[in-house]
Structure formats: structure tokens, C-alpha cells
N, C-alpha and C. Protein backbone atom coordinates (compact mmCIF):
# COMPACT_ATOMS: atom_id res chain seq x y z
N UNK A 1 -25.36 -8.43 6.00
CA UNK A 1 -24.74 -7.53 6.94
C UNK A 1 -25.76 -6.53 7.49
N UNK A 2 -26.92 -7.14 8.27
CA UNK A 2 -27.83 -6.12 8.39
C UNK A 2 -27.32 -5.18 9.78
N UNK A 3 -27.93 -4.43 10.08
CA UNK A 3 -27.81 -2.78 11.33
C UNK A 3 -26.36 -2.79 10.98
N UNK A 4 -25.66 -2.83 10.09
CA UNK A 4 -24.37 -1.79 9.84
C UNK A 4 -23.97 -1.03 8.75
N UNK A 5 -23.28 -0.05 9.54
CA UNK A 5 -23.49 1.34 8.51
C UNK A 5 -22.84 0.86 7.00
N UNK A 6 -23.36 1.90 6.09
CA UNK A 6 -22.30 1.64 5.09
C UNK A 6 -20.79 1.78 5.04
N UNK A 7 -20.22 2.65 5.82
CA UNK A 7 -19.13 2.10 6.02
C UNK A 7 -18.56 0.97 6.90
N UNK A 8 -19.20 0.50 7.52
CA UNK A 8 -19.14 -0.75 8.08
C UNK A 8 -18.62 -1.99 7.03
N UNK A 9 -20.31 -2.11 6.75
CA UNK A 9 -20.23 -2.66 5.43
C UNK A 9 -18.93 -3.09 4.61
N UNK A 10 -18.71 -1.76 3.80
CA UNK A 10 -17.88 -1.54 2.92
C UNK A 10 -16.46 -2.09 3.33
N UNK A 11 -16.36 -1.89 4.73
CA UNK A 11 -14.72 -1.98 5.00
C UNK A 11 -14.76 -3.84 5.32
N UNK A 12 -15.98 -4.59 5.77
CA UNK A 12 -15.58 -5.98 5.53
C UNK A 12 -15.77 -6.34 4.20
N UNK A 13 -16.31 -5.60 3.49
CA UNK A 13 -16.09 -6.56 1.96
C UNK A 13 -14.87 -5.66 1.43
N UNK A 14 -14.43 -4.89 1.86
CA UNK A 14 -12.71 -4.31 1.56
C UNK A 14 -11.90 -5.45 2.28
N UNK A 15 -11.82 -6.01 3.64
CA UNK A 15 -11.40 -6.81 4.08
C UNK A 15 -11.35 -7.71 3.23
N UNK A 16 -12.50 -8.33 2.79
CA UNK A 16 -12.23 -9.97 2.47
C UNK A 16 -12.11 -9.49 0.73
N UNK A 17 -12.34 -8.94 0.53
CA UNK A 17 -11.78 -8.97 -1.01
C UNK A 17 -9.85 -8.47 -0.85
N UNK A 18 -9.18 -8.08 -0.04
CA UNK A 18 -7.85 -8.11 0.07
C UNK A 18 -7.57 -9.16 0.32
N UNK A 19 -8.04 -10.26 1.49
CA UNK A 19 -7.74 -11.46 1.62
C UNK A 19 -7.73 -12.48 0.74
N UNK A 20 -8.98 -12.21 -0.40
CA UNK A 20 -9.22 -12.74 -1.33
C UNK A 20 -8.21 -12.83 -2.68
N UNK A 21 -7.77 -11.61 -3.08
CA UNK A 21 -6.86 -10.88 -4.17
C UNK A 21 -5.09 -11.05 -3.70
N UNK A 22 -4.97 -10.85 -2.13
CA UNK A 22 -3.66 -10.04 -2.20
C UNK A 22 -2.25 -11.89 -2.69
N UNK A 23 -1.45 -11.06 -3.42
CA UNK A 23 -0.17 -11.69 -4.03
C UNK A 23 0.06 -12.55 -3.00
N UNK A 24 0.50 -13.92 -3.04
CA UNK A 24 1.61 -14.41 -2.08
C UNK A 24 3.04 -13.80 -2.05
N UNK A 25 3.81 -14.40 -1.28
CA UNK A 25 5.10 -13.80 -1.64
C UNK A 25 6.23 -14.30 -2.68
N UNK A 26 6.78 -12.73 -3.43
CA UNK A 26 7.71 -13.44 -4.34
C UNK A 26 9.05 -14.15 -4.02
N UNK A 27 9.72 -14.29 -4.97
CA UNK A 27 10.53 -15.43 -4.98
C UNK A 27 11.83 -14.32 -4.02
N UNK A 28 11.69 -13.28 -4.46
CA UNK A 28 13.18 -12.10 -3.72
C UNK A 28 12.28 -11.60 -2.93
N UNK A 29 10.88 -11.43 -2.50
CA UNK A 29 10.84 -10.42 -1.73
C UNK A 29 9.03 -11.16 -1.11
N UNK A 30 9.21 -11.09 0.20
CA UNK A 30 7.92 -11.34 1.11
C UNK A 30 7.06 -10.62 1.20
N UNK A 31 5.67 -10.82 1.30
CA UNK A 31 4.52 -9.77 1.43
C UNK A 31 4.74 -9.01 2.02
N UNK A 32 5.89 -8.52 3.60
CA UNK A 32 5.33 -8.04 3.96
C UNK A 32 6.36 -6.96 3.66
N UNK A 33 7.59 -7.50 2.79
CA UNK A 33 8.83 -6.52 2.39
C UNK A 33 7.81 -5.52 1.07
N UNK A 34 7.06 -6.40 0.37
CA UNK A 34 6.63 -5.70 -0.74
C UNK A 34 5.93 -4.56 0.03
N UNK A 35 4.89 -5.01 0.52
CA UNK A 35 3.74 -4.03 1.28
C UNK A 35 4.34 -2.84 2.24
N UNK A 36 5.57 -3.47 2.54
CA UNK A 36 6.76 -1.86 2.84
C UNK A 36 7.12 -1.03 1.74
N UNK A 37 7.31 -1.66 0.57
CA UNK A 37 7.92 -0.80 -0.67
C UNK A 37 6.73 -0.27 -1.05
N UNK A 38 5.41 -0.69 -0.81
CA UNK A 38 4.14 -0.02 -1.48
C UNK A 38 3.80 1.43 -0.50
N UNK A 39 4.26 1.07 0.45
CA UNK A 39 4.05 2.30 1.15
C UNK A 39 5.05 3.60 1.78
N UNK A 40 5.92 3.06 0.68
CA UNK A 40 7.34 4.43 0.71
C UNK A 40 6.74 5.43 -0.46
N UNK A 41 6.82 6.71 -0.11
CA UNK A 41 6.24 7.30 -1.02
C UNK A 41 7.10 7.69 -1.95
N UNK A 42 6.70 7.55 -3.14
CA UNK A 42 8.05 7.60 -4.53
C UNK A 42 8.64 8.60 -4.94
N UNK A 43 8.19 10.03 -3.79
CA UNK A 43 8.91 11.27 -3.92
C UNK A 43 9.33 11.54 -2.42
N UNK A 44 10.46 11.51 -2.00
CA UNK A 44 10.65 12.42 -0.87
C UNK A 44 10.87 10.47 0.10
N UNK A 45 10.19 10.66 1.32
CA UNK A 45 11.02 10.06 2.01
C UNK A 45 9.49 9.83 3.37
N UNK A 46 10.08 8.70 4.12
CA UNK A 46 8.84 8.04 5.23
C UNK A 46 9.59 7.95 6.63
N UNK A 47 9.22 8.49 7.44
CA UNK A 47 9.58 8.52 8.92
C UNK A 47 9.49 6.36 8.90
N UNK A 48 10.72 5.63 9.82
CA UNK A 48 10.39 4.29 9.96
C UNK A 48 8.96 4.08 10.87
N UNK A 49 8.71 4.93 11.87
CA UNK A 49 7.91 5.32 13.03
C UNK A 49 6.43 4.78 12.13
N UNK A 50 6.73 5.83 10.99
CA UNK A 50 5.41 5.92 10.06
C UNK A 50 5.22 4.72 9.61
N UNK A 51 5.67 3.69 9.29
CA UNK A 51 6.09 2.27 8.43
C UNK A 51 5.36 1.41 9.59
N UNK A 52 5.90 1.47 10.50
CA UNK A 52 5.21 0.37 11.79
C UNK A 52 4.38 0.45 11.83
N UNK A 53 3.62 1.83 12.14
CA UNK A 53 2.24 2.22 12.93
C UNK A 53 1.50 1.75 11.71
N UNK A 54 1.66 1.93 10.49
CA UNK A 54 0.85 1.61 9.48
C UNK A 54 0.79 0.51 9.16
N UNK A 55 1.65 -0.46 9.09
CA UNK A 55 1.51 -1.96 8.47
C UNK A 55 1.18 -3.01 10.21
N UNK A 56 1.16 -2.17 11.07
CA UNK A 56 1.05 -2.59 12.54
C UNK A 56 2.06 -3.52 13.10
N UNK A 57 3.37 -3.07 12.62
CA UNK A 57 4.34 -4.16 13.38
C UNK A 57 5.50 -3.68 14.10
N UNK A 58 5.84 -3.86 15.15
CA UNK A 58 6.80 -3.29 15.99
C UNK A 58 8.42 -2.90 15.82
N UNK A 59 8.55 -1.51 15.70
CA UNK A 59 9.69 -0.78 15.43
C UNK A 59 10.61 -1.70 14.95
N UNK A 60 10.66 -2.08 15.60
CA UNK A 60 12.28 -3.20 15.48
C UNK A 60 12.06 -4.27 14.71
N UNK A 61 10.64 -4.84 14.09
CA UNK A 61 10.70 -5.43 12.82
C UNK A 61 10.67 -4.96 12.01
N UNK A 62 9.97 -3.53 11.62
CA UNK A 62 10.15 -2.74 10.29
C UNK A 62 11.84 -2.26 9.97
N UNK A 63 12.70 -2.30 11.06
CA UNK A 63 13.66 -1.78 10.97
C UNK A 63 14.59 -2.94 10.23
N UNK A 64 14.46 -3.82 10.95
CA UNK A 64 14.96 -5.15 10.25
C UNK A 64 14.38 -5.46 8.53
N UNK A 65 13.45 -5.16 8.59
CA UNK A 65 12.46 -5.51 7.16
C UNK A 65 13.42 -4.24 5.98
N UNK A 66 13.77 -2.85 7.06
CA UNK A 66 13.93 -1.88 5.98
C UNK A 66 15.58 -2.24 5.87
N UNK A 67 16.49 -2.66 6.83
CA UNK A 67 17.95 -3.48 6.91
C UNK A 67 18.21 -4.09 5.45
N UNK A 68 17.29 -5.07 5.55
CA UNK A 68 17.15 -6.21 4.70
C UNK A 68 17.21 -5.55 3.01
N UNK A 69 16.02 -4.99 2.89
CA UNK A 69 15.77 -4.32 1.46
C UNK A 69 16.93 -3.28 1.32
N UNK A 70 17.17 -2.63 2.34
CA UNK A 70 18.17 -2.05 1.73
C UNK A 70 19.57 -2.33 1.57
N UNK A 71 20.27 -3.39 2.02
CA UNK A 71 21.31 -3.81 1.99
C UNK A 71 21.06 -4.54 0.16
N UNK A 72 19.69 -5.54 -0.10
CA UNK A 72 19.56 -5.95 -1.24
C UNK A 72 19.48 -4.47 -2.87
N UNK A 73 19.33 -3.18 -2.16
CA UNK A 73 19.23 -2.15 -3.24
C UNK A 73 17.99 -1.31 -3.48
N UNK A 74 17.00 -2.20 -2.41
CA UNK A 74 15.61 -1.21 -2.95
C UNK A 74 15.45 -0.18 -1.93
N UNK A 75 15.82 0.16 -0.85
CA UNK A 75 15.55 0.97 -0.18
C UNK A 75 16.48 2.13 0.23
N UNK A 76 16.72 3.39 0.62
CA UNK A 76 18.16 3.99 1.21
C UNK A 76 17.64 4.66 2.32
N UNK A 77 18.25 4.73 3.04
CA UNK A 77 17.91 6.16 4.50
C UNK A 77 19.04 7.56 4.46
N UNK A 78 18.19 8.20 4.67
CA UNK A 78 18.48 9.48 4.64
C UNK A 78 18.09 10.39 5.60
N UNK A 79 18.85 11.48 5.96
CA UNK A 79 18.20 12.43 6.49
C UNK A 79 17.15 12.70 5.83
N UNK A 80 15.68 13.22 6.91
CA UNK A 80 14.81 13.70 6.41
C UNK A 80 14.65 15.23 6.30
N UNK A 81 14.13 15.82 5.01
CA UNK A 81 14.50 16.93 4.52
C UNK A 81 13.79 18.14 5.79
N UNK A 82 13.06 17.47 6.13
CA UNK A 82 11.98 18.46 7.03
C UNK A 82 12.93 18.79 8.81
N UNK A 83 13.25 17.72 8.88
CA UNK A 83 13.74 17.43 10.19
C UNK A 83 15.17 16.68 10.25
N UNK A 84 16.28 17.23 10.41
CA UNK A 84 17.56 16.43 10.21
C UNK A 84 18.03 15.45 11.19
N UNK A 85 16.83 15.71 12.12
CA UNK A 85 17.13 14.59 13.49
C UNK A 85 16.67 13.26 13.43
N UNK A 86 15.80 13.19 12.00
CA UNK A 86 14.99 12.08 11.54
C UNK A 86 15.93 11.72 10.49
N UNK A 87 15.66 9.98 10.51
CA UNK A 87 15.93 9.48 9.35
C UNK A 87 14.94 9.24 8.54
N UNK A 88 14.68 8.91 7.02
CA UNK A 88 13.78 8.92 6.26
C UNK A 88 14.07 7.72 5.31
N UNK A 89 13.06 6.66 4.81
CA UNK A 89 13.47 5.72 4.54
C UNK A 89 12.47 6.07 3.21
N UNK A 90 13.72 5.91 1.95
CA UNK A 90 13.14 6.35 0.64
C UNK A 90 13.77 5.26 -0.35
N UNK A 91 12.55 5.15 -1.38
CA UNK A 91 12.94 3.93 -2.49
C UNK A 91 14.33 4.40 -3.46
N UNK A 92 14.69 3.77 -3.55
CA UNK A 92 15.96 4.07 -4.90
C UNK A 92 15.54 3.72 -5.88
N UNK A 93 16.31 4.19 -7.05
CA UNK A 93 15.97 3.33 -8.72
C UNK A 93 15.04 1.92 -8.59
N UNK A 94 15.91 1.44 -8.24
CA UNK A 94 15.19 -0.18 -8.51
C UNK A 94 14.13 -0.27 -7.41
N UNK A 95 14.18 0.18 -6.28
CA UNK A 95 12.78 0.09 -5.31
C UNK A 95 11.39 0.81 -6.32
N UNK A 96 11.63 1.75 -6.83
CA UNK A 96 10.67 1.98 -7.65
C UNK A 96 10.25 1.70 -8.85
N UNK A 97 10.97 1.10 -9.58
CA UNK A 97 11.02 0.32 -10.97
C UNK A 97 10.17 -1.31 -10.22
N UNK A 98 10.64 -1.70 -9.02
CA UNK A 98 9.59 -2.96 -8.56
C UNK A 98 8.28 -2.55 -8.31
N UNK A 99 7.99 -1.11 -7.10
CA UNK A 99 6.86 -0.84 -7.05
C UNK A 99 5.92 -0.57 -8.28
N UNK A 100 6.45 0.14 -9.32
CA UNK A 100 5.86 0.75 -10.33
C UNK A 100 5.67 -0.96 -11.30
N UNK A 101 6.37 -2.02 -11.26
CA UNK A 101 5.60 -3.03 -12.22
C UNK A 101 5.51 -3.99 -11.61
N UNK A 102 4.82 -3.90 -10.08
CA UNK A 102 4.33 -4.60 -8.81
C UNK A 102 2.64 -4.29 -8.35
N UNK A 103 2.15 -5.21 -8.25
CA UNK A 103 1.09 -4.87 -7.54
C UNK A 103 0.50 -6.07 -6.03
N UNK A 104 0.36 -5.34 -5.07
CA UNK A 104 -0.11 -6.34 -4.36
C UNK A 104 -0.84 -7.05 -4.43
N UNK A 105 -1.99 -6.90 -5.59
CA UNK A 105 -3.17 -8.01 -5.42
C UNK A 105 -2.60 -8.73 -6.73
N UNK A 106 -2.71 -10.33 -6.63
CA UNK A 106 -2.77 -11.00 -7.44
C UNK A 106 -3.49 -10.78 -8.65
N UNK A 107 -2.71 -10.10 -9.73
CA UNK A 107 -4.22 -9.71 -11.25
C UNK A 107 -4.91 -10.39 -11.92
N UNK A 108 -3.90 -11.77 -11.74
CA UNK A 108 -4.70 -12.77 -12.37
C UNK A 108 -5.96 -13.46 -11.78
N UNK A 109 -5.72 -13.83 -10.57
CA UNK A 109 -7.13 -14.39 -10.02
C UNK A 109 -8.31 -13.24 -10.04
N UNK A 110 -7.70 -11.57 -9.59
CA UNK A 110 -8.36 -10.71 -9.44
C UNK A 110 -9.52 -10.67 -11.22
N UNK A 111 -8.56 -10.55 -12.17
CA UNK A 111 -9.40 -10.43 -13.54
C UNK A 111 -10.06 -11.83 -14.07
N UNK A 112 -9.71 -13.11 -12.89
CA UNK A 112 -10.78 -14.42 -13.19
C UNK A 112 -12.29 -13.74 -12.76
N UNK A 113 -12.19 -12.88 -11.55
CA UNK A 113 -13.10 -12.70 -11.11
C UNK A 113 -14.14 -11.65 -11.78
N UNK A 114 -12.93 -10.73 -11.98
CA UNK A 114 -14.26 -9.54 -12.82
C UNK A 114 -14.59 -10.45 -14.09
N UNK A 115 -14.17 -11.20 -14.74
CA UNK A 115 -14.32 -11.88 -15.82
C UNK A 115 -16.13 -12.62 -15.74
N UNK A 116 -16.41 -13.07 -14.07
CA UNK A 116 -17.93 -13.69 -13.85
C UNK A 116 -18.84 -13.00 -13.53
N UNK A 117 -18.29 -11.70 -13.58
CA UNK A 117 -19.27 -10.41 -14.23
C UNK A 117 -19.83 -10.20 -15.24
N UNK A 118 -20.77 -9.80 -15.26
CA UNK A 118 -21.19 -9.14 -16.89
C UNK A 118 -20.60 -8.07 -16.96
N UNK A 119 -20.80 -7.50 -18.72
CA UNK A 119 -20.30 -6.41 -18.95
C UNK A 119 -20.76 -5.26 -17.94
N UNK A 120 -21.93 -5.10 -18.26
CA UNK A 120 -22.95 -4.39 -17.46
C UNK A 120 -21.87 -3.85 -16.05
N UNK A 121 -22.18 -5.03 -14.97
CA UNK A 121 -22.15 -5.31 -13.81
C UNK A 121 -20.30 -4.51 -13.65
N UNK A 122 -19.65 -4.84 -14.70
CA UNK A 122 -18.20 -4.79 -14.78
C UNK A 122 -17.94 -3.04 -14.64
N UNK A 123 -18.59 -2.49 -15.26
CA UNK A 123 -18.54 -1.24 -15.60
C UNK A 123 -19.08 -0.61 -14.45
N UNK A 124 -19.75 -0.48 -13.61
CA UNK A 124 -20.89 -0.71 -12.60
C UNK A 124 -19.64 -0.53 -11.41
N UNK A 125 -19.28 -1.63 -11.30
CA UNK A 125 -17.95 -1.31 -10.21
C UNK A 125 -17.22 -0.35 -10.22
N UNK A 126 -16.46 -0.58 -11.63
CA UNK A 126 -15.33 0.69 -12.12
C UNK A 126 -15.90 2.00 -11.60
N UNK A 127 -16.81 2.08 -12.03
CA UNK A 127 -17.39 3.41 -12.34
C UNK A 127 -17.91 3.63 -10.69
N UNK A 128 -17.94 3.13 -9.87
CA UNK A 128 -18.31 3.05 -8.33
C UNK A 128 -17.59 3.40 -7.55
N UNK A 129 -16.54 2.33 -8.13
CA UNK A 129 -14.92 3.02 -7.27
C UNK A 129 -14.10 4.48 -8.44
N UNK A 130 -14.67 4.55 -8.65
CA UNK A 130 -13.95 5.79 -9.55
C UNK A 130 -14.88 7.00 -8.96
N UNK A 131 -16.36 7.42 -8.34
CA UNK A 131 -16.99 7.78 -7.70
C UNK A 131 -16.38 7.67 -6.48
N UNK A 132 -16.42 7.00 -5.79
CA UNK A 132 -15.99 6.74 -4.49
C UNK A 132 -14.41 7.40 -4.05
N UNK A 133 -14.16 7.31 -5.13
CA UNK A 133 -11.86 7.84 -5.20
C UNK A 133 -12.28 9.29 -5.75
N UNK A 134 -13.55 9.83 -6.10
CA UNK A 134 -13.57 11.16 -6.34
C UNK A 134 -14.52 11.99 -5.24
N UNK A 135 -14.74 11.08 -4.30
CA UNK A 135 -15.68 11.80 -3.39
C UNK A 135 -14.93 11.49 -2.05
N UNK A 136 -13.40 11.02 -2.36
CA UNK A 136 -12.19 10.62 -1.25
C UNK A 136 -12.07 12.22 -0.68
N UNK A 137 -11.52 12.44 0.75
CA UNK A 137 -11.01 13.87 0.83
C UNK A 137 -9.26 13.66 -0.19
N UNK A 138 -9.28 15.26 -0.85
CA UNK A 138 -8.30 15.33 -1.70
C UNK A 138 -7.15 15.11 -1.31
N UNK A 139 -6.86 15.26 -0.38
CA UNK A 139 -5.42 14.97 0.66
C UNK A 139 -5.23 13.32 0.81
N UNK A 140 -4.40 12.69 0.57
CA UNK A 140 -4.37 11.70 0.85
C UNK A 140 -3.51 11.49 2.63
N UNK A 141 -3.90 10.55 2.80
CA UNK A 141 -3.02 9.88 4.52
C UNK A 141 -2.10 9.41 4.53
N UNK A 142 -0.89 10.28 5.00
CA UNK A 142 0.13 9.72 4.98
C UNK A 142 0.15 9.22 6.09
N UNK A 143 0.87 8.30 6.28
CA UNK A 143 1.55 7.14 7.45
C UNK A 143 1.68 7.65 8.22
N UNK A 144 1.12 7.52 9.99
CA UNK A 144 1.37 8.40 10.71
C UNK A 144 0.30 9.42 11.00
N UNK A 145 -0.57 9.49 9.67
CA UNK A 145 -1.98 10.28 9.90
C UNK A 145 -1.97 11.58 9.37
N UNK A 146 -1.03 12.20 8.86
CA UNK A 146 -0.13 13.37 8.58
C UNK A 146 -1.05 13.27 7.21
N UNK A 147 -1.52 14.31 6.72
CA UNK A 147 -2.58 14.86 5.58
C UNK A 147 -1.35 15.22 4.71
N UNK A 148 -1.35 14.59 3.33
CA UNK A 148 -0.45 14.84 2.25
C UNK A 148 -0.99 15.32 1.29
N UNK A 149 -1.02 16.71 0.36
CA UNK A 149 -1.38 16.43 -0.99
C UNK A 149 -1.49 16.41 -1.79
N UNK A 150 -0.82 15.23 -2.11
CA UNK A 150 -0.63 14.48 -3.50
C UNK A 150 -1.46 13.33 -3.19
């Protein structure tokens, strides 16, 4: 990957290692229903607006996507606490009991792989991205671009 920056860099081997790792879909719920539940935040509540712009798909399929989950139990809408003219699309019990023993990347192929690491090399990463998530700005991005922080 020569003349590109390190973040350049970084974000195609972020690319292809998601392509590489991420889950197919489960048996109740599609990648792209999960990857909606991964990005409801597990306190408080998500503009739908925020849901589209972020997973990049047009209003009226996230709306359908959030229909769906929530008629099945994982999702509810609500007024949003900030703004009562908004609705807010927030996980329930069981939406978060899936997120919380869900992960999008496949763990098993993912830990074949750190496995053709050395120890060394293994630790080396961790410890890279644990650097890297501490030199993150403290605010995380909420959906929408909106600075959150938690």
C-alpha cells in the first residue's frame, strides 16, 4: 500500500478484515437486522434518521428492518426524551440480551486466525488496538455524527 497515509492504510485492512470476520446471517435474524441491533444504543434511544445514514440504507428500509424486529420483540419506539416530535428506536429486554451474547464478527474463524500468530505477534495486536482505542477521541460518534460520551 505504498503513498498512503496511515490512515488510509489502516481503514483498507479495517475493510477487508470485516469482510473477512463478519457473521453470516442467523437463523431469526439477517446481517443487516443484527448490525441494526448493534447500533441501538443500550441506554436511551436512536433517531431512525440516525440508523440509515449510518448503515447507508434508505429511510424506508431501515424503517421496515426496525417494523420487522419490533413486531418479533427486540426493538420498541418511543418518544424521544430530548425531543417529543421524534421517535426513538430503543432495544427492549431481549434486543439486548441478543446484542450483549451477539457479536458481528464470526469468533470462530476470527480466533482460527489469531491462533497463526505467535504468542509474541498475538499480544502485539491486542496491545495495538488497546493503544489505538486509548488514543480514540473520548467521545464516542453517535449516528448522525452527534459526539456522545459514553
Amino acid at each position: 500500500m505504498p503513498n498512503k497515509s496511515t490512515a488510509e492504510q489502516f481503514d483498507a485492512l479495517y475493510g477487508r478484515l470485516w469482510r473477512a470476520f463478519i457473521k453470516p446471517d442467523a437463523d431469526d435474524l439477517s446481517q443487516h437486522e443484527r448490525q441494526l441491533l448493534h447500533h441501538v444504543p443500550a441506554v436511551g434511544g436512536i433517531p431512525l434518521g440516525d440508523v440509515s445514514n449510518h448503515l447507508g440504507i434508505p429511510k424506508s428500509s431501515a424503517s421496515e428492518q426496525v417494523k420487522s424486529l419490533e413486531r418479533r420483540g427486540f426493538l420498541s419506539r418511543r418518544r424521544d426524551l430530548h425531543d417529543e416530535r421524534r421517535l426513538s428506536i430503543v432495544l427492549t429486554a431481549k434486543g439486548q440480551a441478543r446484542v450483549a451474547a451477539d457479536s458481528v464478527l464470526d469468533l470462530d474463524r476470527l480466533a482460527a486466525a489469531l491462533k497463526k500468530l505467535s504468542s509474541r505477534e498475538r499480544v502485539a495486536l491486542l496491545a495495538g488496538l488497546e493503544r489505538l482505542t486509548a488514543a480514540a477521541p473520548k467521545g464516542s460518534i453517535k449516528l448522525g455524527g452527534r459526539r456522545s460520551s459514553s
